[in-house]
C-alpha atoms as a PDB file:
ATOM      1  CA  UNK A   1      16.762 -12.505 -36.677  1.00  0.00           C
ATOM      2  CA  UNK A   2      14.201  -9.977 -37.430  1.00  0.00           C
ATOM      3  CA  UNK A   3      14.589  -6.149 -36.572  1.00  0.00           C
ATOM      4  CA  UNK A   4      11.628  -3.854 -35.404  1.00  0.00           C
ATOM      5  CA  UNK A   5      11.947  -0.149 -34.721  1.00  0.00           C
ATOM      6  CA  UNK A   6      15.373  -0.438 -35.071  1.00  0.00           C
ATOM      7  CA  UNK A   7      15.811  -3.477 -32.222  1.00  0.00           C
ATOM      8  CA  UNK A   8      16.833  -6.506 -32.556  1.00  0.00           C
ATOM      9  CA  UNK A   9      14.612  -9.346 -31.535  1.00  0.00           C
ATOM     10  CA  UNK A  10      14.869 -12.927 -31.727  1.00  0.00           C
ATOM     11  CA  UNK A  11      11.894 -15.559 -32.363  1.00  0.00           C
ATOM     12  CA  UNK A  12      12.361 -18.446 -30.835  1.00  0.00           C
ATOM     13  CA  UNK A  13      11.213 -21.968 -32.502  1.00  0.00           C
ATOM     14  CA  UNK A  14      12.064 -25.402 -31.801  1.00  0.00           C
ATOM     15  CA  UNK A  15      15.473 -25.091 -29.854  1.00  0.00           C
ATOM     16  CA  UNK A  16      14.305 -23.576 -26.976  1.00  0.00           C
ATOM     17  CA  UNK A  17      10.129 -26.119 -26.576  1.00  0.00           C
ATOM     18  CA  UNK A  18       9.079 -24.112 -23.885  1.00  0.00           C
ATOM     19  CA  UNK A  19       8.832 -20.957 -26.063  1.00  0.00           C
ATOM     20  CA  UNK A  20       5.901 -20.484 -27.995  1.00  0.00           C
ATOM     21  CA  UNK A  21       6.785 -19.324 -32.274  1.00  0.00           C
ATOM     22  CA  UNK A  22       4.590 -16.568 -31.580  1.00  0.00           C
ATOM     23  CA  UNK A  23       6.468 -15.635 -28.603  1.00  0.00           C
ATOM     24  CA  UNK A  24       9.083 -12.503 -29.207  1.00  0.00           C
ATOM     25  CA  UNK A  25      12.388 -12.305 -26.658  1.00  0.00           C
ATOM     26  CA  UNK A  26      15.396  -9.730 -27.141  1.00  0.00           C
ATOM     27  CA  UNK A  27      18.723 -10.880 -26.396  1.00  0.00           C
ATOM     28  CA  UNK A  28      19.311  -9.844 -22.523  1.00  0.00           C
ATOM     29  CA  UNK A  29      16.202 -12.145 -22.047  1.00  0.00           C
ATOM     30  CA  UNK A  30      17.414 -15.260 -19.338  1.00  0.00           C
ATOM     31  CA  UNK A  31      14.951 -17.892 -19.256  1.00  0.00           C
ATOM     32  CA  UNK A  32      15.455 -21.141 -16.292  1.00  0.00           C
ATOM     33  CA  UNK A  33      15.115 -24.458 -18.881  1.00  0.00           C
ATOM     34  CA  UNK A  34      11.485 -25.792 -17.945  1.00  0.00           C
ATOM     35  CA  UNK A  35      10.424 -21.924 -18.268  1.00  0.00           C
ATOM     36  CA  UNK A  36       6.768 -21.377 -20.448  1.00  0.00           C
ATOM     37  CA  UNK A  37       6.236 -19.063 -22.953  1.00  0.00           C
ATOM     38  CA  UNK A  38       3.069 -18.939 -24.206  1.00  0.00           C
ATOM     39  CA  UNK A  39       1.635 -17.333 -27.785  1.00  0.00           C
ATOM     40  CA  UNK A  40       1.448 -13.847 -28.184  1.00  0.00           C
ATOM     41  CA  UNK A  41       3.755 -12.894 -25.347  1.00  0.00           C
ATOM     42  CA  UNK A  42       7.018  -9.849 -25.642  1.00  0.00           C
ATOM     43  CA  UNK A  43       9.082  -9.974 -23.603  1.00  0.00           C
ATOM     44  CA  UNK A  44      11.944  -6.986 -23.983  1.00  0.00           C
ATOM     45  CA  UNK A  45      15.117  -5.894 -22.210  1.00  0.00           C
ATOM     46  CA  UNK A  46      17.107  -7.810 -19.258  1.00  0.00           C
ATOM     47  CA  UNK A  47      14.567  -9.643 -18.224  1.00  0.00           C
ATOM     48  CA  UNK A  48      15.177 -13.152 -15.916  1.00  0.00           C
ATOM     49  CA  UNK A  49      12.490 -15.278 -15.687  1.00  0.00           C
ATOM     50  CA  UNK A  50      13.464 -18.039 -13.009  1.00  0.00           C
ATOM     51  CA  UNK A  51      12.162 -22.052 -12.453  1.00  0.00           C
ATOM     52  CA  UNK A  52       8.725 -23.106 -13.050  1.00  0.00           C
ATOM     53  CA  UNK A  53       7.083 -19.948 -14.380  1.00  0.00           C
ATOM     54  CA  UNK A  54       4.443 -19.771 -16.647  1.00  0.00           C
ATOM     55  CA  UNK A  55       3.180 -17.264 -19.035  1.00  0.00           C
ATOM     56  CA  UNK A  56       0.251 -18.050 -20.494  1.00  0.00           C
ATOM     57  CA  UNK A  57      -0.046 -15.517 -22.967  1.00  0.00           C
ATOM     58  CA  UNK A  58      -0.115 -12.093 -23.854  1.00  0.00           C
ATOM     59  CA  UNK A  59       2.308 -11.013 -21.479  1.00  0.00           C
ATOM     60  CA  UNK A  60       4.183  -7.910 -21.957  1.00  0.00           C
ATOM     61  CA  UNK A  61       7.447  -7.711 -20.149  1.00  0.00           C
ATOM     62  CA  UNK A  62       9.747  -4.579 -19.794  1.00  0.00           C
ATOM     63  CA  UNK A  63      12.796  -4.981 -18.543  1.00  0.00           C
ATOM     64  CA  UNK A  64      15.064  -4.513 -16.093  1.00  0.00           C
ATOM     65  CA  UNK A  65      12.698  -7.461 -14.569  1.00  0.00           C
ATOM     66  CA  UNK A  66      13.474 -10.214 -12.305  1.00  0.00           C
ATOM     67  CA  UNK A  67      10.485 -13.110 -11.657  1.00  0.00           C
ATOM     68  CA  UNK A  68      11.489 -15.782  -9.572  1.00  0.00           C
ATOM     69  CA  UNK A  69       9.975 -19.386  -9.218  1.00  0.00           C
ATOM     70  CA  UNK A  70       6.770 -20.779 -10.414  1.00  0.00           C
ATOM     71  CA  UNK A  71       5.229 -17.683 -11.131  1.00  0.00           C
ATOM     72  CA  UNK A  72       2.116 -17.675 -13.582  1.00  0.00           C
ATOM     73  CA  UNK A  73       1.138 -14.591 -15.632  1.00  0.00           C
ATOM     74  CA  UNK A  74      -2.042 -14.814 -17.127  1.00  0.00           C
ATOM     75  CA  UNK A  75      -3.140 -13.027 -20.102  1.00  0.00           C
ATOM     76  CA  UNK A  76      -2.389  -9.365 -20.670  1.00  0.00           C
ATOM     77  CA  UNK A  77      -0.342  -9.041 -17.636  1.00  0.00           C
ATOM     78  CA  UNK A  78       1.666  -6.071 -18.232  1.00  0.00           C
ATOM     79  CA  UNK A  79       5.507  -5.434 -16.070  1.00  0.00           C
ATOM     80  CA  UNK A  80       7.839  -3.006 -15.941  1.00  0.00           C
ATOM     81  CA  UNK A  81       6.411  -0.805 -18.252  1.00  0.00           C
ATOM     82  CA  UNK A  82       7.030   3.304 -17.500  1.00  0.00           C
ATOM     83  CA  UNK A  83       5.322   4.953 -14.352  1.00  0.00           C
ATOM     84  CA  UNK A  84       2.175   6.656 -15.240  1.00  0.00           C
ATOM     85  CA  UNK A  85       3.848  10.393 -14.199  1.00  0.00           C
ATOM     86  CA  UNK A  86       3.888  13.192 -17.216  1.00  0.00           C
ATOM     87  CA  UNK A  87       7.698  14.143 -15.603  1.00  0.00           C
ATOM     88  CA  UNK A  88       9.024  10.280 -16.869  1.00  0.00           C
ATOM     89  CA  UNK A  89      10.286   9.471 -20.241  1.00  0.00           C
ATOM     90  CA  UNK A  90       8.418   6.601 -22.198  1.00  0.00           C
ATOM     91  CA  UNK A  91      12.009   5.606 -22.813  1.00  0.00           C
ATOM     92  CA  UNK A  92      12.589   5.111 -18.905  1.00  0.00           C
ATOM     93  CA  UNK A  93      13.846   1.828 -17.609  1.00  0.00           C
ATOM     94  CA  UNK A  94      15.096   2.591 -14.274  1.00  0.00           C
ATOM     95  CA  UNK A  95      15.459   0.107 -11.507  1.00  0.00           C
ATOM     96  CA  UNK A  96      12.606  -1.663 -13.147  1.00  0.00           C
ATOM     97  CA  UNK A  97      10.942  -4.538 -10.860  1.00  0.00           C
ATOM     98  CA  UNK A  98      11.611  -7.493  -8.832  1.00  0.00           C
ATOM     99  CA  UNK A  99       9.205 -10.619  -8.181  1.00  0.00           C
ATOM    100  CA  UNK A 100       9.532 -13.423  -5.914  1.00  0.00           C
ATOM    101  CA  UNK A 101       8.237 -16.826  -6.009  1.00  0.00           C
ATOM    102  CA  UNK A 102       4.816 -18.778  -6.565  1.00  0.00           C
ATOM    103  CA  UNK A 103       2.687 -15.787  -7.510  1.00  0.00           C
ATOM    104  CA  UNK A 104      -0.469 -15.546  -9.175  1.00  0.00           C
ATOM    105  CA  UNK A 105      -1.188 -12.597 -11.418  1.00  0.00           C
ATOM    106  CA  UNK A 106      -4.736 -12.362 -13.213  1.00  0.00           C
ATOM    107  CA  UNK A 107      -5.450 -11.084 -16.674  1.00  0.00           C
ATOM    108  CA  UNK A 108      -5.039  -7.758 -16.956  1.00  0.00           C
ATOM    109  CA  UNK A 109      -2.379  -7.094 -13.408  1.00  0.00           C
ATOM    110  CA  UNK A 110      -0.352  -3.997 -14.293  1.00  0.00           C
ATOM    111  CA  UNK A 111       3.033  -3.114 -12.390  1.00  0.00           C
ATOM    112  CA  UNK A 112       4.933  -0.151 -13.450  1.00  0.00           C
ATOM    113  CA  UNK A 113       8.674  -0.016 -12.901  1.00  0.00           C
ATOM    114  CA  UNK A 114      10.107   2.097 -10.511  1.00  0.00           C
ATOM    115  CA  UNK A 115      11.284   5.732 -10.566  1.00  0.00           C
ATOM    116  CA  UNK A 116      14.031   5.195  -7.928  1.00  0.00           C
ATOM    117  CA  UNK A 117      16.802   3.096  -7.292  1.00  0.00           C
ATOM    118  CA  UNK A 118      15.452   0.249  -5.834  1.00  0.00           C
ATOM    119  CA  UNK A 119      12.983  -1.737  -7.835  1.00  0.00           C
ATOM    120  CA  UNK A 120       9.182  -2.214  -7.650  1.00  0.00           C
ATOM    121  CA  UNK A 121       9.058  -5.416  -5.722  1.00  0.00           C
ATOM    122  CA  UNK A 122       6.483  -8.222  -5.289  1.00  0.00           C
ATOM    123  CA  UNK A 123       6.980 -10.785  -2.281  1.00  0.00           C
ATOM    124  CA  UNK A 124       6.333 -14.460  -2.336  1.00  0.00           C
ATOM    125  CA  UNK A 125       2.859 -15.907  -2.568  1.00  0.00           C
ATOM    126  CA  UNK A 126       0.800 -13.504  -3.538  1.00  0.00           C
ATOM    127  CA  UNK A 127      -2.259 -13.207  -6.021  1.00  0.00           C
ATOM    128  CA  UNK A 128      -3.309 -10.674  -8.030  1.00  0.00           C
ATOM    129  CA  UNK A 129      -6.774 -10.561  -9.639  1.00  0.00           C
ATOM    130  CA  UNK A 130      -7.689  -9.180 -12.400  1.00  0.00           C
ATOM    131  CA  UNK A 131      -7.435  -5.832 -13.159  1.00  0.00           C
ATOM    132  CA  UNK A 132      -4.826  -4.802 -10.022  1.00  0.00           C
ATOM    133  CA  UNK A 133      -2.631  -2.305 -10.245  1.00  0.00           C
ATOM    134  CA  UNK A 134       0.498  -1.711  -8.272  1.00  0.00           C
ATOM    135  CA  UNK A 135       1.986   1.789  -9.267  1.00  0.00           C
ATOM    136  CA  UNK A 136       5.471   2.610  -9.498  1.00  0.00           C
ATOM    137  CA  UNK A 137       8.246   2.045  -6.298  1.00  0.00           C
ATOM    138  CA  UNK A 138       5.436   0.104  -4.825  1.00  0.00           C
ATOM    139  CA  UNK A 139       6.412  -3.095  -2.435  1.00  0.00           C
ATOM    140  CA  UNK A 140       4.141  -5.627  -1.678  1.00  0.00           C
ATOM    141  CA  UNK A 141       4.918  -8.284   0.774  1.00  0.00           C
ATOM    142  CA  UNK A 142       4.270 -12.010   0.909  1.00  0.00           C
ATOM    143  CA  UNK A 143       0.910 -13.638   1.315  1.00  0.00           C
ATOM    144  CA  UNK A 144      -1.099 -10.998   0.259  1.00  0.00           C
ATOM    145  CA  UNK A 145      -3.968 -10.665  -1.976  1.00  0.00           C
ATOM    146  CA  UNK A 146      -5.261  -7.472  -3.740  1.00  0.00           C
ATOM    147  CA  UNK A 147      -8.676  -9.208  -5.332  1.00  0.00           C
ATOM    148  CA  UNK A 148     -10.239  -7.207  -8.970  1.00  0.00           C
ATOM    149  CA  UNK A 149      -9.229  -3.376  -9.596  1.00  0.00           C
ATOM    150  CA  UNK A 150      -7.569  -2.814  -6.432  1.00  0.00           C
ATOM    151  CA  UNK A 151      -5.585   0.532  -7.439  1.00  0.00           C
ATOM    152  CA  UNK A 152      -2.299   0.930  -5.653  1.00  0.00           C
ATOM    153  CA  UNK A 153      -0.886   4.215  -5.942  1.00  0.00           C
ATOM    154  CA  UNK A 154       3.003   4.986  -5.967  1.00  0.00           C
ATOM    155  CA  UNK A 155       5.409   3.982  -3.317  1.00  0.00           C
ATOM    156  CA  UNK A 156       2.569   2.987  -1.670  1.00  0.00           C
ATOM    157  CA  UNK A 157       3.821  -0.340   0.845  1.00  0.00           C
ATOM    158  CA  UNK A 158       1.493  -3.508   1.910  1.00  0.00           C
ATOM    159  CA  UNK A 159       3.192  -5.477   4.608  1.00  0.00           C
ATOM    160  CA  UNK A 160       2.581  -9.191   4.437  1.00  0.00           C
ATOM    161  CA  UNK A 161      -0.794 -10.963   4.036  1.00  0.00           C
ATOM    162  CA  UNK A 162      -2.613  -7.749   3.636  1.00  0.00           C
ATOM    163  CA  UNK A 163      -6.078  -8.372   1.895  1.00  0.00           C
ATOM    164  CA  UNK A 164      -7.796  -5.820  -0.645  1.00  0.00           C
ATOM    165  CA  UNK A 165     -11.538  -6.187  -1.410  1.00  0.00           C
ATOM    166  CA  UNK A 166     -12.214  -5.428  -4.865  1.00  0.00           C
ATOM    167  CA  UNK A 167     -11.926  -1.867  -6.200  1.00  0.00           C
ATOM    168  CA  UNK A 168      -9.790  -0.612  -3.013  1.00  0.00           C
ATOM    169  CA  UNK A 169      -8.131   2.248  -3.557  1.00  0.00           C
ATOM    170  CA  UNK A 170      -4.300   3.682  -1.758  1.00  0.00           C
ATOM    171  CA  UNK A 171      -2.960   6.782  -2.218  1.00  0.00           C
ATOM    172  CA  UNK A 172       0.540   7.371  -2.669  1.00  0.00           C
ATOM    173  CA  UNK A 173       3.256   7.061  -0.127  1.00  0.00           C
ATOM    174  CA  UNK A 174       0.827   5.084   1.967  1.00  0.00           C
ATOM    175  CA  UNK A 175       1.406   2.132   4.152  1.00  0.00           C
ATOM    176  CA  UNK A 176      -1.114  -0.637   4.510  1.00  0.00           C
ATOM    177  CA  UNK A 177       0.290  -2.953   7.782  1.00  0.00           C
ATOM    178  CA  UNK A 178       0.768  -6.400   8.459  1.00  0.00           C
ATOM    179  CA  UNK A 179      -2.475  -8.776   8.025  1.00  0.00           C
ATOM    180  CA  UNK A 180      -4.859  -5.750   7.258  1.00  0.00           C
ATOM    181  CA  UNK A 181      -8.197  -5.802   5.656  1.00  0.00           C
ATOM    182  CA  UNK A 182      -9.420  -3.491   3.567  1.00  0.00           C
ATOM    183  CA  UNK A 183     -13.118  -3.958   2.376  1.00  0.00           C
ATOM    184  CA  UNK A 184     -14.327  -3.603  -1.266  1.00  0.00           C
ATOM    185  CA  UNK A 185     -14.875  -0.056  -2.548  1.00  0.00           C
ATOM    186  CA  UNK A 186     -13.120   2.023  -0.384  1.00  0.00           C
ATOM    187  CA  UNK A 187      -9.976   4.110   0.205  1.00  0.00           C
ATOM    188  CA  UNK A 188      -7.262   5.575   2.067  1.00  0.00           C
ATOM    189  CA  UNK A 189      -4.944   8.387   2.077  1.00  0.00           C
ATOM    190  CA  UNK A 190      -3.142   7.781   5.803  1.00  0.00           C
ATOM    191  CA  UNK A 191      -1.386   4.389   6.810  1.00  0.00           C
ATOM    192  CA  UNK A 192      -3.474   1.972   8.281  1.00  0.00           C
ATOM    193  CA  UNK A 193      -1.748   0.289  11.325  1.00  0.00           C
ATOM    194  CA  UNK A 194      -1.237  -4.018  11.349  1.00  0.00           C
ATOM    195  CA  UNK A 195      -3.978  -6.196  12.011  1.00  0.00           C
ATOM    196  CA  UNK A 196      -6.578  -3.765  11.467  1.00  0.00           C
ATOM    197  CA  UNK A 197      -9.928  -3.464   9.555  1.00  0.00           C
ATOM    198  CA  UNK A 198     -11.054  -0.921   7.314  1.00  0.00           C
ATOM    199  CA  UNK A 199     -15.138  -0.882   6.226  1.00  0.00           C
ATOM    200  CA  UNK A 200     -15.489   2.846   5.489  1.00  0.00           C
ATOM    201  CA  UNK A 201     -13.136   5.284   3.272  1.00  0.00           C
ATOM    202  CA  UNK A 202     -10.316   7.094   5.195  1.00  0.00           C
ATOM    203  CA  UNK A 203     -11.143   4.975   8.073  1.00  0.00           C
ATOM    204  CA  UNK A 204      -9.950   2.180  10.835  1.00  0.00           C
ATOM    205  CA  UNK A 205     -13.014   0.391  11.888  1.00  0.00           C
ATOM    206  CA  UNK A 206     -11.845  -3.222  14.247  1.00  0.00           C
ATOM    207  CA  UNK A 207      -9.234  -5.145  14.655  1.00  0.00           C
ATOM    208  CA  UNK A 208      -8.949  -8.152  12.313  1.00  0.00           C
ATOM    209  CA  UNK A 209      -9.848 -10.739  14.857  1.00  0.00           C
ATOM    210  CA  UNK A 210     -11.165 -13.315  11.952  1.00  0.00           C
ATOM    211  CA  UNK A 211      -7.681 -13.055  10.700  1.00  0.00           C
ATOM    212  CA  UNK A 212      -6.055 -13.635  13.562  1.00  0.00           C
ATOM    213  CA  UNK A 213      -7.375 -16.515  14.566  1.00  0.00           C
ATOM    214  CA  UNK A 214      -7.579 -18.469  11.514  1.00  0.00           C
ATOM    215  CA  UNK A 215      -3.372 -17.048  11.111  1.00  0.00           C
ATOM    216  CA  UNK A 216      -2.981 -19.408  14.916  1.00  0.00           C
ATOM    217  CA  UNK A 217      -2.245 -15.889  16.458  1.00  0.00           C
ATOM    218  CA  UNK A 218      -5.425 -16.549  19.448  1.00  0.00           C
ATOM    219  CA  UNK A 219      -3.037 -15.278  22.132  1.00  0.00           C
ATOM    220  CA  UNK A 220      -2.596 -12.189  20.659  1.00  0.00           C
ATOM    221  CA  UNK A 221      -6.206 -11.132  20.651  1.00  0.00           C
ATOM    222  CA  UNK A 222      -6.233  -9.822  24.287  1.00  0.00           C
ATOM    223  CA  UNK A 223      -3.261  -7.482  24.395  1.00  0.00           C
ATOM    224  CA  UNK A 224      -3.919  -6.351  20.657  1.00  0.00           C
ATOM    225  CA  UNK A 225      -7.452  -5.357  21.856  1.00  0.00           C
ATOM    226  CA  UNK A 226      -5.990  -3.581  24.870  1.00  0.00           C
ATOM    227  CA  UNK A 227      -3.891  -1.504  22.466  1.00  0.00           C
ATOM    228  CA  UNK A 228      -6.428  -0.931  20.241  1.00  0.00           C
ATOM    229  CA  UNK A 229      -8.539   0.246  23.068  1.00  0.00           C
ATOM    230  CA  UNK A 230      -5.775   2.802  23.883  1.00  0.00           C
ATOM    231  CA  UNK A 231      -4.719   4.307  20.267  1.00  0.00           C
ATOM    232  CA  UNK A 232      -8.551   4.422  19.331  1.00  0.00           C
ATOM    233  CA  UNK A 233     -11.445   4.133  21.310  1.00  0.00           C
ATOM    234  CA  UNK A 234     -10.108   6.378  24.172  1.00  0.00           C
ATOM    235  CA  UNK A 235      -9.536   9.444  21.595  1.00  0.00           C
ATOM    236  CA  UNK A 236      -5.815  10.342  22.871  1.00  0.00           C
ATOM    237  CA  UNK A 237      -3.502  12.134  20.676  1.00  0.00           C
ATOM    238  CA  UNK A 238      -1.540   9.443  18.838  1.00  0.00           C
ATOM    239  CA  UNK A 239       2.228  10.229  20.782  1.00  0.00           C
ATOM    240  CA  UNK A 240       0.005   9.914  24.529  1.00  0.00           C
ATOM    241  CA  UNK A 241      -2.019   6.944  23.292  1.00  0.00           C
ATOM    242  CA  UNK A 242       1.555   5.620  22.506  1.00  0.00           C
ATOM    243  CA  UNK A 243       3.121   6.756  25.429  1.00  0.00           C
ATOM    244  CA  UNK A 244       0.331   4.606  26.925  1.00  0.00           C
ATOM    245  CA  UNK A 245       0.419   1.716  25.666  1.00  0.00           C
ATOM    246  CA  UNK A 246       4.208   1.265  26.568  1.00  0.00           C
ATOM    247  CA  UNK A 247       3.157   2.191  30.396  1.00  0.00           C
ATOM    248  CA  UNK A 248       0.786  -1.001  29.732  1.00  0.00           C
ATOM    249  CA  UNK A 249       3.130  -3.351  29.440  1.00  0.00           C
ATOM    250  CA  UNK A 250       1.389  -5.264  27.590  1.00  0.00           C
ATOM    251  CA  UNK A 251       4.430  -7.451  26.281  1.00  0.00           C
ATOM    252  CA  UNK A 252       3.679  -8.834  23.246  1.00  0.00           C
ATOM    253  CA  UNK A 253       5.264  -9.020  19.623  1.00  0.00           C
ATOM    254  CA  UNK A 254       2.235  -8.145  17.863  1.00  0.00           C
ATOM    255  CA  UNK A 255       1.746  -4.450  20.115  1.00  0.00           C
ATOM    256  CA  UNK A 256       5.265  -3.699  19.800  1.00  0.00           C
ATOM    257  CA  UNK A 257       4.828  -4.275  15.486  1.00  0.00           C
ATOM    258  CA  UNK A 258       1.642  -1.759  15.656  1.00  0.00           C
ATOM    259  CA  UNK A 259       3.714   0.754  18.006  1.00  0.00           C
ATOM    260  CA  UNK A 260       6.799   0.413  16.359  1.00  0.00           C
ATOM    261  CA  UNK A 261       4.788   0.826  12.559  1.00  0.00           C
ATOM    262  CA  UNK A 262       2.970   4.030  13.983  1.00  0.00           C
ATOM    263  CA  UNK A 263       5.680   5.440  14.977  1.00  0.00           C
ATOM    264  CA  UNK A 264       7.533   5.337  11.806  1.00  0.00           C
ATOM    265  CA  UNK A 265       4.070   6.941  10.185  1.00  0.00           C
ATOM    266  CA  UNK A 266       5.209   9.678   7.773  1.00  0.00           C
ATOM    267  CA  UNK A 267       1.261  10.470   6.718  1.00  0.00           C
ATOM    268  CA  UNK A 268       0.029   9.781   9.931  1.00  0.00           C
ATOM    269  CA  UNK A 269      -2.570   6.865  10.504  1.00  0.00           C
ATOM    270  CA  UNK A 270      -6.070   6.681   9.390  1.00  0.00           C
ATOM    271  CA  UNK A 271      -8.993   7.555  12.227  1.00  0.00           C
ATOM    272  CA  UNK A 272     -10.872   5.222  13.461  1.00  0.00           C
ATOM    273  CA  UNK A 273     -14.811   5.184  12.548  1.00  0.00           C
ATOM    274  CA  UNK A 274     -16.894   2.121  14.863  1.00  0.00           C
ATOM    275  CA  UNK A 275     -18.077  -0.304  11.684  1.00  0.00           C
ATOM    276  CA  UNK A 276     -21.162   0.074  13.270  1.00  0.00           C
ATOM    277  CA  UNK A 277     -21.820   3.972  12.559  1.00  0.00           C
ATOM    278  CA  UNK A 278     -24.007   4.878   9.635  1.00  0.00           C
ATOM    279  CA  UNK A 279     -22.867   6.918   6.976  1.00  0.00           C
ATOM    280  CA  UNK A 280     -24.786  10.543   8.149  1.00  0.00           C
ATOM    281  CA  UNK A 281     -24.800   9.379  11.358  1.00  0.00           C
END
């Protein structure tokens, strides 16, 4: 046993294989058996690390964490550290963060622990390259990728197999929907309904029809374009193009989702901007 700044921390050598000599764990660290720690890596506070994970090394972990199965962290991933906000202590630990399973995190993923009293979470599935950042009391669901420097702001949400080009940006307390695309480079500040497309900042530009085919969802297509039609191309205000698309009828799953996740906006939802327009046009 070895203290440092007054803490107790244990390095772990040939009675636990699967744990580098390099590697540093405090007590309230849980590891599953076939769990790998890799050289370099901290790993500090209740922390459970669950079946089939891998750190590779470098990884900083802050507890209160909880990283389910087969998870790999590559280097310099950094969880459950304080939330970037000037009003939190760098002594905070909170509700801290909550992982799923079989998620891929690139060198250099950051995810700050939460401020409230649910956790930060991460769903099942997803990957992370490098450089992403989800922000404190954020929730990302399952299936979804946020590709280099995407910049999630806090409490921001991302409903399942939501895609972010590289170097999106989301401002806090938004909502990014079910199976939305966000192109490289740009940004939002208003929720951005399901199965939509953005290709400008602060914009909704198409539906994600690519997406929705290769997802088996063909049959959707029609009625999601009629809605579509309704809440954006006709120009209503958002409760009448609502109102609308209930007196449609359309009856399908997929509508009642996007009418059901507008409703609940609290920001509103992003306008919509053809992806054919030209900036200054």
């Amino acid at each position: 046993m070895s203290s440092r700044d007054g803490q107790h921390v244990r390095s772990y050598h040939m009675h636990m294989p699967n744990v580098h000599p390099t590697a540093i764990l405090t007590d309230e660290v849980n590891l599953a058996d076939d769990v790998e720690i890799g050289p370099g890596c901290i790993i500090d506070g209740p922390v459970t690390i669950g079946p089939g994970c891998r750190l590779i090394h470098r990884v900083s972990l802050r507890g209160p964490i909880t990283l389910g199965s087969k998870n790999i962290l590559y280097p310099n991933v950094c969880i459950g550290f304080p939330p970037q906000d000037v009003k939190v202590s760098a002594d905070h630990r909170g509700a801290g963060v909550v992982m799923g399973d079989h998620n891929v995190l690139r060198e250099n993923v950051t995810i700050h622990g939460a401020t409230k009293e649910q956790p930060t979470r991460l769903g099942n599935h997803s990957y992370l390259m490098c450089g992403a950042h989800m922000g404190h009391d954020c929730i990302v669901g399952d299936h979804c990728m946020l590709a280099n420097q995407v910049l999630l702001a806090g409490h921001v949400t991302l409903e399942d197999r939501a895609i972010m080009g590289g170097n999106a940006v989301v401002h806090q307390f938004c909502r990014i929907g079910e199976m939305v695309m966000m192109s490289g480079s740009t940004g939002v500040v208003q929720d951005i309904p399901p199965f939509c497309v953005t290709y400008r900042d602060r914009s909704v530009g198409s539906l994600n029809i690519v997406g929705l085919r290769r997802a088996g969802l063909r049959e959707h297509i029609k009625p999601l374009e009629q809605a579509f039609d309704i809440i954006y191309k006709q120009r209503h205000t958002v409760p009448v193009a609502l109102d609308l698309v209930e007196q449609a009828q359309l009856k399908d799953p997929l509508v009642d989702r996007v009418v059901a996740f507008i409703r609940s906006t609290k920001r509103g939802i992003s306008p919509y901007e053809p992806s054919s327009r030209r900036h200054g046009a």
